[in-house]
C-alpha atoms as a PDB file:
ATOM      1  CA  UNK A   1     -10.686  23.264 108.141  1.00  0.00           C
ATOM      2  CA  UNK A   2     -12.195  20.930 105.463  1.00  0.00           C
ATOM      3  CA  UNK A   3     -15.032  20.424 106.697  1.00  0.00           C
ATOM      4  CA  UNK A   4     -16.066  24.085 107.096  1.00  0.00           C
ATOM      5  CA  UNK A   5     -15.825  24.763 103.136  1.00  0.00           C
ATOM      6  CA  UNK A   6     -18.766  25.802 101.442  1.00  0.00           C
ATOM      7  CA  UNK A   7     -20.124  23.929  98.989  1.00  0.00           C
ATOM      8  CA  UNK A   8     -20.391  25.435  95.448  1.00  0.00           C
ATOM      9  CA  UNK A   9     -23.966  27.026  93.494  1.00  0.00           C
ATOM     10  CA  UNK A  10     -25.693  24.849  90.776  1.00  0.00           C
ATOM     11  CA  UNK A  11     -24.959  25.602  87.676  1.00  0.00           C
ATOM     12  CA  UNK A  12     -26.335  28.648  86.419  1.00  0.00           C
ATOM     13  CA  UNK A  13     -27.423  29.697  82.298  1.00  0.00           C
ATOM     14  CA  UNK A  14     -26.234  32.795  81.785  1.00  0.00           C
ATOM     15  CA  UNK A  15     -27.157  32.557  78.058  1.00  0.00           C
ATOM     16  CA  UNK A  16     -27.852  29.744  75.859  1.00  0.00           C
ATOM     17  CA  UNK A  17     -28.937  29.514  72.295  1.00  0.00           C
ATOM     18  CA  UNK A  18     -28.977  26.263  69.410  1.00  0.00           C
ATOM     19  CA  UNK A  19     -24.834  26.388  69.380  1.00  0.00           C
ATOM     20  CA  UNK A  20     -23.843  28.725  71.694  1.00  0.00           C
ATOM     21  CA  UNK A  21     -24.364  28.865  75.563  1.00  0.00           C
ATOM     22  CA  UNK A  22     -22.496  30.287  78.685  1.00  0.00           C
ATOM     23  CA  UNK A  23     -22.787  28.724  82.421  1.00  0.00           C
ATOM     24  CA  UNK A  24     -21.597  29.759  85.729  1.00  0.00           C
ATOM     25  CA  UNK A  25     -20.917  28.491  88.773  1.00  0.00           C
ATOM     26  CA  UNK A  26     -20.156  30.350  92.038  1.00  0.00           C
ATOM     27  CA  UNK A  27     -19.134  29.748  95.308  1.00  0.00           C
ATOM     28  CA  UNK A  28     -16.008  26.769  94.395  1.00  0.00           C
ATOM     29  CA  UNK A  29     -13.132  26.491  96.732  1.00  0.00           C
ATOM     30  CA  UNK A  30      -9.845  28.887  96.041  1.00  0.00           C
ATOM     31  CA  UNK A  31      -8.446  27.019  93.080  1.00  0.00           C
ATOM     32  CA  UNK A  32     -11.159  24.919  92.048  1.00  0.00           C
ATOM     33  CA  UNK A  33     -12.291  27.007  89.701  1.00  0.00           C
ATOM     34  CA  UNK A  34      -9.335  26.341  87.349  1.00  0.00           C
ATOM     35  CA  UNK A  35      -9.514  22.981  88.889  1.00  0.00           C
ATOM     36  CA  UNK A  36     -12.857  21.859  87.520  1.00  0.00           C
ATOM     37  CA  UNK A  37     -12.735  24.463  84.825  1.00  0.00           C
ATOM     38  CA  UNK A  38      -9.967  22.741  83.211  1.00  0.00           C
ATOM     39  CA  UNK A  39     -11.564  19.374  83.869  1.00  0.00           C
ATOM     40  CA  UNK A  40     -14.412  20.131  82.173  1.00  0.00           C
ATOM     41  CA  UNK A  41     -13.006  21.164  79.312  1.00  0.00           C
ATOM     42  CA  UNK A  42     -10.655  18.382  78.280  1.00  0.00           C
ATOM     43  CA  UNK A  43     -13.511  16.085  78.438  1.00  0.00           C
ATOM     44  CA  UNK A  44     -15.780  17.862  76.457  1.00  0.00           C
ATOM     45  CA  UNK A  45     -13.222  18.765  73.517  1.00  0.00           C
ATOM     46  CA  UNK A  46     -12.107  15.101  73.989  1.00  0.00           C
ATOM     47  CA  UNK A  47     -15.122  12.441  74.682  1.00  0.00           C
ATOM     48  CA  UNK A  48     -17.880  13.061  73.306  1.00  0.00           C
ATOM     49  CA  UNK A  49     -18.691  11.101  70.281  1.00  0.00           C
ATOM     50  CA  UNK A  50     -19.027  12.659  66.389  1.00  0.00           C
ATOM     51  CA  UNK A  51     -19.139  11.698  63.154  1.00  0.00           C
ATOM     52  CA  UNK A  52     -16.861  13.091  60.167  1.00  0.00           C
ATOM     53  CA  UNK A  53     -16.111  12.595  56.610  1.00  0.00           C
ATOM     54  CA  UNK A  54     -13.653   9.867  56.747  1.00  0.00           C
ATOM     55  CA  UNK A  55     -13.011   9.467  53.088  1.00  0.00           C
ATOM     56  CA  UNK A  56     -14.103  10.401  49.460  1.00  0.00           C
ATOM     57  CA  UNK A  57     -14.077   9.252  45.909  1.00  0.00           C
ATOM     58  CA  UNK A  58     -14.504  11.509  43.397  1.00  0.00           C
ATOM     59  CA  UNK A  59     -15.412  10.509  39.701  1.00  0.00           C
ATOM     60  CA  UNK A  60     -12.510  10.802  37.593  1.00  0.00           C
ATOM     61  CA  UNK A  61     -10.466  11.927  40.184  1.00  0.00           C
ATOM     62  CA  UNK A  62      -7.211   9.544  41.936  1.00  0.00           C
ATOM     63  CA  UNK A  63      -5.649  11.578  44.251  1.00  0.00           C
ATOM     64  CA  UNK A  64      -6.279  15.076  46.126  1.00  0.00           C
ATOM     65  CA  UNK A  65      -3.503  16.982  43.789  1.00  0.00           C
ATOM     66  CA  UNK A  66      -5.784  16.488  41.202  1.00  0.00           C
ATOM     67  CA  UNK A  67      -8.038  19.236  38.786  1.00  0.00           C
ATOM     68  CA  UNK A  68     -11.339  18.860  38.086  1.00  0.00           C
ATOM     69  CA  UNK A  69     -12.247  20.074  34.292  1.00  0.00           C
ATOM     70  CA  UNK A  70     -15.464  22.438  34.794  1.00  0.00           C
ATOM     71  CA  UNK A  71     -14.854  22.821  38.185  1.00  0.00           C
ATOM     72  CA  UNK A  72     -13.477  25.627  39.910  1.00  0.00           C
ATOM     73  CA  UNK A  73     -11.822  24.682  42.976  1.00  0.00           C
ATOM     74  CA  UNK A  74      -8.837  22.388  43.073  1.00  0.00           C
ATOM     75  CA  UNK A  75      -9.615  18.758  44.909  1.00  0.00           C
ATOM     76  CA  UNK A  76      -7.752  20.126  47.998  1.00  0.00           C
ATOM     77  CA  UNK A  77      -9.721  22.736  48.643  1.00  0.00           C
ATOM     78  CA  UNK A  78     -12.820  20.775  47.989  1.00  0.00           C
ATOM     79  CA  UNK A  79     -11.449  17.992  50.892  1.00  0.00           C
ATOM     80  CA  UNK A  80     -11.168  21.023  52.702  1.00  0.00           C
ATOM     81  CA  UNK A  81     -14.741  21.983  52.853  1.00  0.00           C
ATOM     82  CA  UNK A  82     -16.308  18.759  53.164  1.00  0.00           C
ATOM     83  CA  UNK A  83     -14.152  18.488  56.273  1.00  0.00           C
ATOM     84  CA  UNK A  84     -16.506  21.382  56.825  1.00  0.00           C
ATOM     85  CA  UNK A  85     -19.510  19.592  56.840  1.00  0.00           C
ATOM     86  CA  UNK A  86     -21.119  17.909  59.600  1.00  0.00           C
ATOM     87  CA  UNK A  87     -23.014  14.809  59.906  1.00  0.00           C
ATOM     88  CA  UNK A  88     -25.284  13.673  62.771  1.00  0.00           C
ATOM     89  CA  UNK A  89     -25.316   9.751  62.898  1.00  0.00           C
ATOM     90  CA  UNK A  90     -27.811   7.436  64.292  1.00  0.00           C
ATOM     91  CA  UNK A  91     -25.687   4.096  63.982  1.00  0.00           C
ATOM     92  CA  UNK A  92     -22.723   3.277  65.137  1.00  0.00           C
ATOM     93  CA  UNK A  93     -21.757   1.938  61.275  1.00  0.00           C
ATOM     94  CA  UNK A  94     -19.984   3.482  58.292  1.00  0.00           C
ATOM     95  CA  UNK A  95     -22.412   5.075  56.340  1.00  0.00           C
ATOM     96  CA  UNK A  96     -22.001   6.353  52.587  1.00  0.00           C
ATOM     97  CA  UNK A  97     -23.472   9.801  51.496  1.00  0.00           C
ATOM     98  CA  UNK A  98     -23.691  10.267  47.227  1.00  0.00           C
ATOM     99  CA  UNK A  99     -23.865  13.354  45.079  1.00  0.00           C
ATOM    100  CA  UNK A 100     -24.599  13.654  41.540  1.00  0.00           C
ATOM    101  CA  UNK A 101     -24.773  16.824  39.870  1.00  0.00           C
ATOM    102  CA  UNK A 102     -24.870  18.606  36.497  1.00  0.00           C
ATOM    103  CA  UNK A 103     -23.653  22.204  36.290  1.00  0.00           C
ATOM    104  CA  UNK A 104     -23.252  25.098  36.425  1.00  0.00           C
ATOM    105  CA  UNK A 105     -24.011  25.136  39.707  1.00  0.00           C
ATOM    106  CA  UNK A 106     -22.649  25.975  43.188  1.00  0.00           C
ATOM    107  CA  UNK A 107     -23.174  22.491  44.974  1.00  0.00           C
ATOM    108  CA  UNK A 108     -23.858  23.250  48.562  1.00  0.00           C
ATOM    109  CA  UNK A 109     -24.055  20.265  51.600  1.00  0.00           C
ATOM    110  CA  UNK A 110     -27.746  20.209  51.016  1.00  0.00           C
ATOM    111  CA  UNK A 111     -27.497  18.257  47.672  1.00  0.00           C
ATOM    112  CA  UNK A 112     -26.246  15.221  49.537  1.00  0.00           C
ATOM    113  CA  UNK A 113     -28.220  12.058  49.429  1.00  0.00           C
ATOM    114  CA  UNK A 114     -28.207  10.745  52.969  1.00  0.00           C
ATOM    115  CA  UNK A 115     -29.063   7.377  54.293  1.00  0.00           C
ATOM    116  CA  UNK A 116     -32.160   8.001  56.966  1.00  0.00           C
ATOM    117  CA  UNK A 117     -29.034   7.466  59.679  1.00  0.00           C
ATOM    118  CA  UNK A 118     -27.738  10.801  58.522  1.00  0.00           C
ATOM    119  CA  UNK A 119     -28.451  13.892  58.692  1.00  0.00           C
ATOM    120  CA  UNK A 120     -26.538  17.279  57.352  1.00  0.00           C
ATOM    121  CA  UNK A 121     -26.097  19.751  60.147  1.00  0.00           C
ATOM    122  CA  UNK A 122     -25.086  22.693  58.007  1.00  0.00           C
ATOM    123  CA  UNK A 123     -26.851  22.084  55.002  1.00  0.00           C
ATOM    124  CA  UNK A 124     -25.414  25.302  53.279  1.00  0.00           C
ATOM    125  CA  UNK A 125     -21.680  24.777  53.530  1.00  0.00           C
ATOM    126  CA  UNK A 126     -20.370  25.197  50.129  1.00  0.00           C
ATOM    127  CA  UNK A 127     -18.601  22.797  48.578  1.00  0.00           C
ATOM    128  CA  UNK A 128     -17.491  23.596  45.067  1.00  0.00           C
ATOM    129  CA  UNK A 129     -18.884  25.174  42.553  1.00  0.00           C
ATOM    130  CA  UNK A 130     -19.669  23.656  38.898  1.00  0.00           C
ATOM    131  CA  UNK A 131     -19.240  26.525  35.670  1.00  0.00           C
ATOM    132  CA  UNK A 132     -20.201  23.956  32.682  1.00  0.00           C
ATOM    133  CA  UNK A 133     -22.486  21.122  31.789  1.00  0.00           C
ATOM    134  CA  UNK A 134     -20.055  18.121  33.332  1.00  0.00           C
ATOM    135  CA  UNK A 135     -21.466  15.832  35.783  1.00  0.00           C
ATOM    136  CA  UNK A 136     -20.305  15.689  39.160  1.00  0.00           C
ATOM    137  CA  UNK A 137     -20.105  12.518  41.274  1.00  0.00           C
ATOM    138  CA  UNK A 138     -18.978  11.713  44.518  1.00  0.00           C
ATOM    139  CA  UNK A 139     -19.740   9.383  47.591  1.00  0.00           C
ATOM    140  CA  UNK A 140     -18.450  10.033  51.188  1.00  0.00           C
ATOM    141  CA  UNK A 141     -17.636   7.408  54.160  1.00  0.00           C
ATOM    142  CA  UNK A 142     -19.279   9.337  57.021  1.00  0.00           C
ATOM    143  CA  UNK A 143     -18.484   7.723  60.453  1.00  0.00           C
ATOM    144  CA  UNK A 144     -18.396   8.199  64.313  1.00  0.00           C
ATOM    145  CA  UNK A 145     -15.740   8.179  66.580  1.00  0.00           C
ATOM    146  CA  UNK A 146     -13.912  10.388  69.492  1.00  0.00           C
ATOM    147  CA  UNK A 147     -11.892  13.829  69.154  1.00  0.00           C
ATOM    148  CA  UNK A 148      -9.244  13.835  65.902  1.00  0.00           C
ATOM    149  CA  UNK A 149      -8.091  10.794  64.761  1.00  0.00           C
ATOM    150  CA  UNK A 150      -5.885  11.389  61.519  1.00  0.00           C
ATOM    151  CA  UNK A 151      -5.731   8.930  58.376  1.00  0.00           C
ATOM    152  CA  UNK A 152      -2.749   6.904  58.994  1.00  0.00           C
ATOM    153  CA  UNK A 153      -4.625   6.094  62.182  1.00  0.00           C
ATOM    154  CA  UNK A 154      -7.868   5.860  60.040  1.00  0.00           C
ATOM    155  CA  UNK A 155      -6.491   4.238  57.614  1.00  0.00           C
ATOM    156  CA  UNK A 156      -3.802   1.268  58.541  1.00  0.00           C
ATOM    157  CA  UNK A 157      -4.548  -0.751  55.807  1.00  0.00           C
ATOM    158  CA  UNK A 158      -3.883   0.533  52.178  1.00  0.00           C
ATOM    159  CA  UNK A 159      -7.141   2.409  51.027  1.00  0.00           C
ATOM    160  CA  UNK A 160      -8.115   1.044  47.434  1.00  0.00           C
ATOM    161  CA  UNK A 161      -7.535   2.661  43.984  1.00  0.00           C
ATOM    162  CA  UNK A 162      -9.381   6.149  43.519  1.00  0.00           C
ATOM    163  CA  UNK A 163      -9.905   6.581  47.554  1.00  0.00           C
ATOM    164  CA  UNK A 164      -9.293   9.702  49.239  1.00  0.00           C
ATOM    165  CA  UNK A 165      -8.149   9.220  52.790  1.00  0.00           C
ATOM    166  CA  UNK A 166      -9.098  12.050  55.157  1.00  0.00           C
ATOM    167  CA  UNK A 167      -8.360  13.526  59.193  1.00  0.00           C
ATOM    168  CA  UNK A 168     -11.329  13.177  60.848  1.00  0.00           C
ATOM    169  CA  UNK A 169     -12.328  16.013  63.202  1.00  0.00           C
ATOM    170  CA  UNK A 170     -15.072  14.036  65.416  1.00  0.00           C
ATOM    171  CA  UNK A 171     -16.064  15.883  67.866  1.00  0.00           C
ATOM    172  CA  UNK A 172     -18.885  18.352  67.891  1.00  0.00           C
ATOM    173  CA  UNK A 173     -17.448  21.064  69.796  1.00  0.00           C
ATOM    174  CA  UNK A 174     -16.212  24.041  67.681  1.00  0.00           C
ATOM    175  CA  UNK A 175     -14.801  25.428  70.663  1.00  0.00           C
ATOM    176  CA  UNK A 176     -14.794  25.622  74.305  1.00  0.00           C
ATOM    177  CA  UNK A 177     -12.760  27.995  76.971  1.00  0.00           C
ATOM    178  CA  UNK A 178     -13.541  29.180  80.726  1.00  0.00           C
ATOM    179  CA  UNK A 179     -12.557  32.134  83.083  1.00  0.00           C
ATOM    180  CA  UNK A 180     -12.203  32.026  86.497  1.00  0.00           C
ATOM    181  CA  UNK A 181     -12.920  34.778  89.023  1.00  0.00           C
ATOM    182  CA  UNK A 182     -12.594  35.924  92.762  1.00  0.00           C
ATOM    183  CA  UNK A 183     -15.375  36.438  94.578  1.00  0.00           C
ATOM    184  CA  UNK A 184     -16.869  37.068  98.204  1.00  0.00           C
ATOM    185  CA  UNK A 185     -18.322  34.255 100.210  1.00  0.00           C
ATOM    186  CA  UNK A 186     -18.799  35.100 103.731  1.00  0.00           C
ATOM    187  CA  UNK A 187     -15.900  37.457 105.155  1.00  0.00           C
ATOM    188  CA  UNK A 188     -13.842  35.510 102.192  1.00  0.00           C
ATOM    189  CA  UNK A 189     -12.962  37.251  98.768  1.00  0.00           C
ATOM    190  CA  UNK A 190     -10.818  34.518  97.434  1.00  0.00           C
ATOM    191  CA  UNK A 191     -13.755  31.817  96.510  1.00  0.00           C
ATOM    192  CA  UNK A 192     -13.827  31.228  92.921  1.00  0.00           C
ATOM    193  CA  UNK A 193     -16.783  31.850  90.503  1.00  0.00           C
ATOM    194  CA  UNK A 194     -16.358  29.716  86.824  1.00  0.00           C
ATOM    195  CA  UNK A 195     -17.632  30.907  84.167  1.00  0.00           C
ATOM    196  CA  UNK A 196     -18.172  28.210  81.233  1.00  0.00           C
ATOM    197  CA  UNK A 197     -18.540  29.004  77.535  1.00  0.00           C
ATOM    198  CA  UNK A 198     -19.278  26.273  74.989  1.00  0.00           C
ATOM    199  CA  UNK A 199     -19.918  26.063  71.013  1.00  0.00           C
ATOM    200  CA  UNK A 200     -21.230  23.309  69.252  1.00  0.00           C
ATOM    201  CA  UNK A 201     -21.493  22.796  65.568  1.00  0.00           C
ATOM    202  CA  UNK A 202     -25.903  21.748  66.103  1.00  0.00           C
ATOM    203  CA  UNK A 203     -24.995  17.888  66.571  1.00  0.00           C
ATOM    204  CA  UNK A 204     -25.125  18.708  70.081  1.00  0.00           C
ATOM    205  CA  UNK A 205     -26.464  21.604  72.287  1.00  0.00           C
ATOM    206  CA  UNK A 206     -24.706  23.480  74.700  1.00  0.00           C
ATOM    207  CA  UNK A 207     -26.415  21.604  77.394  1.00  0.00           C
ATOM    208  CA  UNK A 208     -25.971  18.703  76.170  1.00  0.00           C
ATOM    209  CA  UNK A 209     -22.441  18.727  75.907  1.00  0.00           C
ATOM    210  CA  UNK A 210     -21.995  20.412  79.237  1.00  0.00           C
ATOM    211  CA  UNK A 211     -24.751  17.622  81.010  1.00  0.00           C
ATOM    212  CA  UNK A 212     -22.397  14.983  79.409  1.00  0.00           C
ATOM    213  CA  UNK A 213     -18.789  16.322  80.308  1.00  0.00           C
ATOM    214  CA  UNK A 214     -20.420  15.805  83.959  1.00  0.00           C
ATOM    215  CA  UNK A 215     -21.618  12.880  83.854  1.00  0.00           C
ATOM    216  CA  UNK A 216     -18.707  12.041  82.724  1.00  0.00           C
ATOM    217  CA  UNK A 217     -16.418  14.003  85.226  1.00  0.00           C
ATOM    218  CA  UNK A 218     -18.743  12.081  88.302  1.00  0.00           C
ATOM    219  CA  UNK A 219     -18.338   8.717  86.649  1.00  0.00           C
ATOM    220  CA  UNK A 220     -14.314   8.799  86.646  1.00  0.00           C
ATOM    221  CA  UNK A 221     -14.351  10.049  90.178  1.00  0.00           C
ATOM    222  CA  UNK A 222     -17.162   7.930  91.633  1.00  0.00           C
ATOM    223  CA  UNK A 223     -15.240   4.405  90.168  1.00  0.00           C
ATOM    224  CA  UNK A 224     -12.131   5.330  92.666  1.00  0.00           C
ATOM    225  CA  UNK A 225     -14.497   6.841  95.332  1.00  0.00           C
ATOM    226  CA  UNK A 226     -14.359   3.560  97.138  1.00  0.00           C
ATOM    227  CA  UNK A 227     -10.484   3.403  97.047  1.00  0.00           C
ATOM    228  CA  UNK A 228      -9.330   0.910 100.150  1.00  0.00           C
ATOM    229  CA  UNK A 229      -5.291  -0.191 100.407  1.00  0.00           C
ATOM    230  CA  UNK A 230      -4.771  -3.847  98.585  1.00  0.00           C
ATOM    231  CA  UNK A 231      -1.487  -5.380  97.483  1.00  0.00           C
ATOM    232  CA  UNK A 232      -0.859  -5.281  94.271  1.00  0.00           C
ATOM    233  CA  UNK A 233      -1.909  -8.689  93.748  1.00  0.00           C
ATOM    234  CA  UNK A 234      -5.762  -8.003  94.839  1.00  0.00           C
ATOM    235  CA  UNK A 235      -6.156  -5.078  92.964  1.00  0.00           C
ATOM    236  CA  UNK A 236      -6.762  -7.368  90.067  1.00  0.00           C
ATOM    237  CA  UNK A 237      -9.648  -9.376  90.966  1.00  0.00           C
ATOM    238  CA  UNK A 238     -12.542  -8.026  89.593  1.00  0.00           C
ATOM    239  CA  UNK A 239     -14.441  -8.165  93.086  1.00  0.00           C
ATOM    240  CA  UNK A 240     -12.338  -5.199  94.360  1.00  0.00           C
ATOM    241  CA  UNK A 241     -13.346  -3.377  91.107  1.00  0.00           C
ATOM    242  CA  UNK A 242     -14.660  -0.020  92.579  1.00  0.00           C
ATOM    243  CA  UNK A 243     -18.383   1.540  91.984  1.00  0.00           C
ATOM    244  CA  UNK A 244     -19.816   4.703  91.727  1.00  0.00           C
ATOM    245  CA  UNK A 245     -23.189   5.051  93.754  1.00  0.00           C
ATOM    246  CA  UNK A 246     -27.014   4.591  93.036  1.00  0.00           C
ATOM    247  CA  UNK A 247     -27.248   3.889  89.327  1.00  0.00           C
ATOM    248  CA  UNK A 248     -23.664   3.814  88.408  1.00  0.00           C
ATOM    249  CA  UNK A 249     -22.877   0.928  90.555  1.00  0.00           C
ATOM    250  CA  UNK A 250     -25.165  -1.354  88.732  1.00  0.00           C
ATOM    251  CA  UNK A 251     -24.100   0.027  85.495  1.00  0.00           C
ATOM    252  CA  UNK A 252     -20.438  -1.117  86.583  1.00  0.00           C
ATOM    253  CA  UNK A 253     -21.476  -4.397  86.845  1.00  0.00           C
ATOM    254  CA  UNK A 254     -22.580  -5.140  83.279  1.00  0.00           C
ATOM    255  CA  UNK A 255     -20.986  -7.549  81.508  1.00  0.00           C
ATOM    256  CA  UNK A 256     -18.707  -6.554  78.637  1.00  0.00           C
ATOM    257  CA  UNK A 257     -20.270  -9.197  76.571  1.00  0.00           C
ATOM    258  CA  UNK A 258     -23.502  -7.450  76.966  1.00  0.00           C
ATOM    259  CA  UNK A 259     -22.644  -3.853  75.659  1.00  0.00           C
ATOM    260  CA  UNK A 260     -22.808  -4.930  72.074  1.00  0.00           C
ATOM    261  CA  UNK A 261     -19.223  -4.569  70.999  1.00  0.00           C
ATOM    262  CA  UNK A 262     -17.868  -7.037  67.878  1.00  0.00           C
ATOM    263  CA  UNK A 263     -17.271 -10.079  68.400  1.00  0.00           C
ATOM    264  CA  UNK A 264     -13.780  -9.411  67.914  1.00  0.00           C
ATOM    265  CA  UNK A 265     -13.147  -6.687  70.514  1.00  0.00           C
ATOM    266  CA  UNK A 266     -15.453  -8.880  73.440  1.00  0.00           C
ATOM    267  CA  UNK A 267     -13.215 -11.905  72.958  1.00  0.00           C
ATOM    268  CA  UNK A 268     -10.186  -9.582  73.183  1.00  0.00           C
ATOM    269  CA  UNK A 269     -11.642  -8.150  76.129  1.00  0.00           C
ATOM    270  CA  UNK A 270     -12.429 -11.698  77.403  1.00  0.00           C
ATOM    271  CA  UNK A 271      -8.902 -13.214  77.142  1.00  0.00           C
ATOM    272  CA  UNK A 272      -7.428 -10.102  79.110  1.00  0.00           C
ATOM    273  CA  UNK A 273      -9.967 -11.320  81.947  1.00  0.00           C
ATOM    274  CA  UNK A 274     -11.911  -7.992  81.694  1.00  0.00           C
ATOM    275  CA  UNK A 275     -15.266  -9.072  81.904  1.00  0.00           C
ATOM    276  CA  UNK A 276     -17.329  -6.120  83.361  1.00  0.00           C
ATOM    277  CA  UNK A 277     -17.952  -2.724  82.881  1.00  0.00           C
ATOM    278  CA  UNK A 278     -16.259  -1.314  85.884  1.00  0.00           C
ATOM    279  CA  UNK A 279     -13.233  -3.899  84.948  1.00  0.00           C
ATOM    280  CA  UNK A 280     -13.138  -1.858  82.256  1.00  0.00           C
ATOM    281  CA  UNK A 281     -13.065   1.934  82.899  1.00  0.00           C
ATOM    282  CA  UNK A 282     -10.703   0.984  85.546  1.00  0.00           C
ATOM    283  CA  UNK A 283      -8.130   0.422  82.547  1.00  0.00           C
ATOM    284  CA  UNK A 284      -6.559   3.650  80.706  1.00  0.00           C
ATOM    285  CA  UNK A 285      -6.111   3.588  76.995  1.00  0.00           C
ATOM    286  CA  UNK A 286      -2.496   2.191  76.748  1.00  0.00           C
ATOM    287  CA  UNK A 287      -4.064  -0.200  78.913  1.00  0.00           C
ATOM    288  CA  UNK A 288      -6.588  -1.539  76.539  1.00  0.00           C
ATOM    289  CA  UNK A 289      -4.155  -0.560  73.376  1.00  0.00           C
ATOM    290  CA  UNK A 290      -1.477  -3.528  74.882  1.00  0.00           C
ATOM    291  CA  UNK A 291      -3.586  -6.275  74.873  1.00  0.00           C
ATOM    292  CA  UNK A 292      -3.496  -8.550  72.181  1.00  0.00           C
ATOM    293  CA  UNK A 293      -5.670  -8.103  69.075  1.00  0.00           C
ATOM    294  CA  UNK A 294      -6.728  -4.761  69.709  1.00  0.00           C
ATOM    295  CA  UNK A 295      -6.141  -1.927  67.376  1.00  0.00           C
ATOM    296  CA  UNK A 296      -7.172   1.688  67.476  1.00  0.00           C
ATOM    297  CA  UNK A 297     -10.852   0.905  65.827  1.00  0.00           C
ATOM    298  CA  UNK A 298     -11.536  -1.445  68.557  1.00  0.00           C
ATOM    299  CA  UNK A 299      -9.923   1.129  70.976  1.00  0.00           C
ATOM    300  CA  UNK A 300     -12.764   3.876  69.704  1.00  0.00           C
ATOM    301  CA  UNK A 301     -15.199   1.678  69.811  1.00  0.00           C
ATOM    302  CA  UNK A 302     -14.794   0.962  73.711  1.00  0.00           C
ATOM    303  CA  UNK A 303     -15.166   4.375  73.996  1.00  0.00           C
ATOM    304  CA  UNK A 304     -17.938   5.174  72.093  1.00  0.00           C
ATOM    305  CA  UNK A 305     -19.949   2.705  74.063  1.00  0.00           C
ATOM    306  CA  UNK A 306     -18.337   3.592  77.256  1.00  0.00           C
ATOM    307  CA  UNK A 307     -19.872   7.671  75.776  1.00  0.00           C
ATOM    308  CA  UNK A 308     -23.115   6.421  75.729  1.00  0.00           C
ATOM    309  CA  UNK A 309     -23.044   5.034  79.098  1.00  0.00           C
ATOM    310  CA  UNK A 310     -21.441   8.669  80.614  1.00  0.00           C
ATOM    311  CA  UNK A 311     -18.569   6.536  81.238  1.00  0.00           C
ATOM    312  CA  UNK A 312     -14.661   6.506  80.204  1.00  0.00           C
ATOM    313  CA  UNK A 313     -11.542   4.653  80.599  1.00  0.00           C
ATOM    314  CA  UNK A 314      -9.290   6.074  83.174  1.00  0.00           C
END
């Protein structure tokens, strides 16, 4: 019967350092372990906000085949480790990062100059290394945004002269995996017991990450909660839009206008008659990508704020 199943443990730490941290939960259903396992997962390797390199210019330098005289790696494998380094962003605007260096020397992330909106995660990840007297310059377009996004999606428009265009890897999870196990509840040796372990690269903790995936996971399933039958018609009146309970509900009924987006995106929003938050999340992101006059930056920038709010479109 239903109603006699037993209701799973809290979450449990069974370790948990700065990047690194492993949680367990016993006592799910049979199957919900890979259930909510898997669950959990895709959202946190998916939705929660980054930032990343997005692209570079380098001195003397107009395209990533190029040499660098007095410098030992090629361009491409210098792209490659500045992919490497990560960026924690307190602004939801592009931000430029500068270097300017005179050799010999082995120019680590550290030798950055950062806005006071960024900071350098990894502050040792080598980036190239100098062997003569030659001056090195370069400034970075650091910005945030969800999961990978690569530069043709970055980058619509035609980048100008001496711009390097780059994949962003976003999010802050260097990797994430679960295992499921049987174990005995009652005279029952088929209840499941998950077992979650998650990585961060430091722009996040563990907890973090695994508090927000959640939030996140309670959000999407607390907007349909209230599902009731309605013809087709109703179901697009924003009365019948359906809340989540205690302080999601009143979250759901902020207006779109309010949540700071540009002016561009809110009067897109506006014309498609969505005009509050839980109008909103009840939309998936084809949804929002077919209305009129909104591209792919507008798209991330729904769901950055939506992020912030432990909230995503369906």
């Amino acid at each position: 019967m239903i109603s006699n199943i037993i209701l799973p443990s809290k979450p449990k730490v069974i370790s948990e350092t700065e990047f690194k941290a492993v949680y367990e939960i016993d006592g799910l259903f049979p199957g919900y372990g890979h259930t909510i396992g898997n669950s959990l997962r895709r959202i946190i390797l998916s939705s929660l906000p980054g930032a990343a390199v997005t692209s570079v210019k380098i001195e003397g330098v107009s395209h990533e085949f190029s040499t660098i005289e007095g410098v030992k790696e090629d361009v491409i494998n210098i792209l490659l480790n500045l992919k490497m380094v990560r960026f924690r962003m307190t602004t939801e605007e592009p931000q430029k990062v500068t270097l300017k260096i005179s050799g010999p020397k082995k120019v680590t992330a550290k030798d950055f100059k950062t806005p006071g909106q960024v900071e350098v995660m990894n502050p040792e990840q080598f980036v190239c290394e100098v062997t003569t007297k030659m001056t090195l310059e370069m400034e970075l377009t650091i910005e945030r945004g969800l999961g990978y996004l690569s530069k043709e999606m970055l980058h619509k428009d035609k980048v100008e002269v001496g711009t390097i265009a780059l994949d962003a890897i976003f999010t802050p999870i260097r990797r994430v995996n679960y295992e499921v196990e049987n174990m005995r509840v009652g005279d029952r040796t088929d209840y499941n017991r998950l077992r979650l372990a998650i990585e961060t690269d430091g722009i996040l903790t563990p907890r973090e990450a695994f508090e927000k995936s959640l939030q996140m996971l309670l959000a999407q399933l607390g907007a349909i909660a209230s599902f009731t039958s309605s013809s087709p018609e109703s179901e697009t009146k924003e009365e019948l839009t359906p809340v989540s309970k205690h302080n999601s509900e009143e979250i759901l009924k902020n207006r779109v206008e309010d949540l700071g987006l540009s002016a561009r995106t809110a009067n897109a929003l506006a014309a498609a008659s969505i005009r509050t938050v839980g109008g909103l999340v009840r939309k998936s992101e084809k949804d929002i990508s077919e209305i009129e006059g909104m591209g792919d930056r507008a798209l991330e920038e729904i769901k950055d704020v939506l992020a912030k709010m432990s909230l995503a479109l369906r």
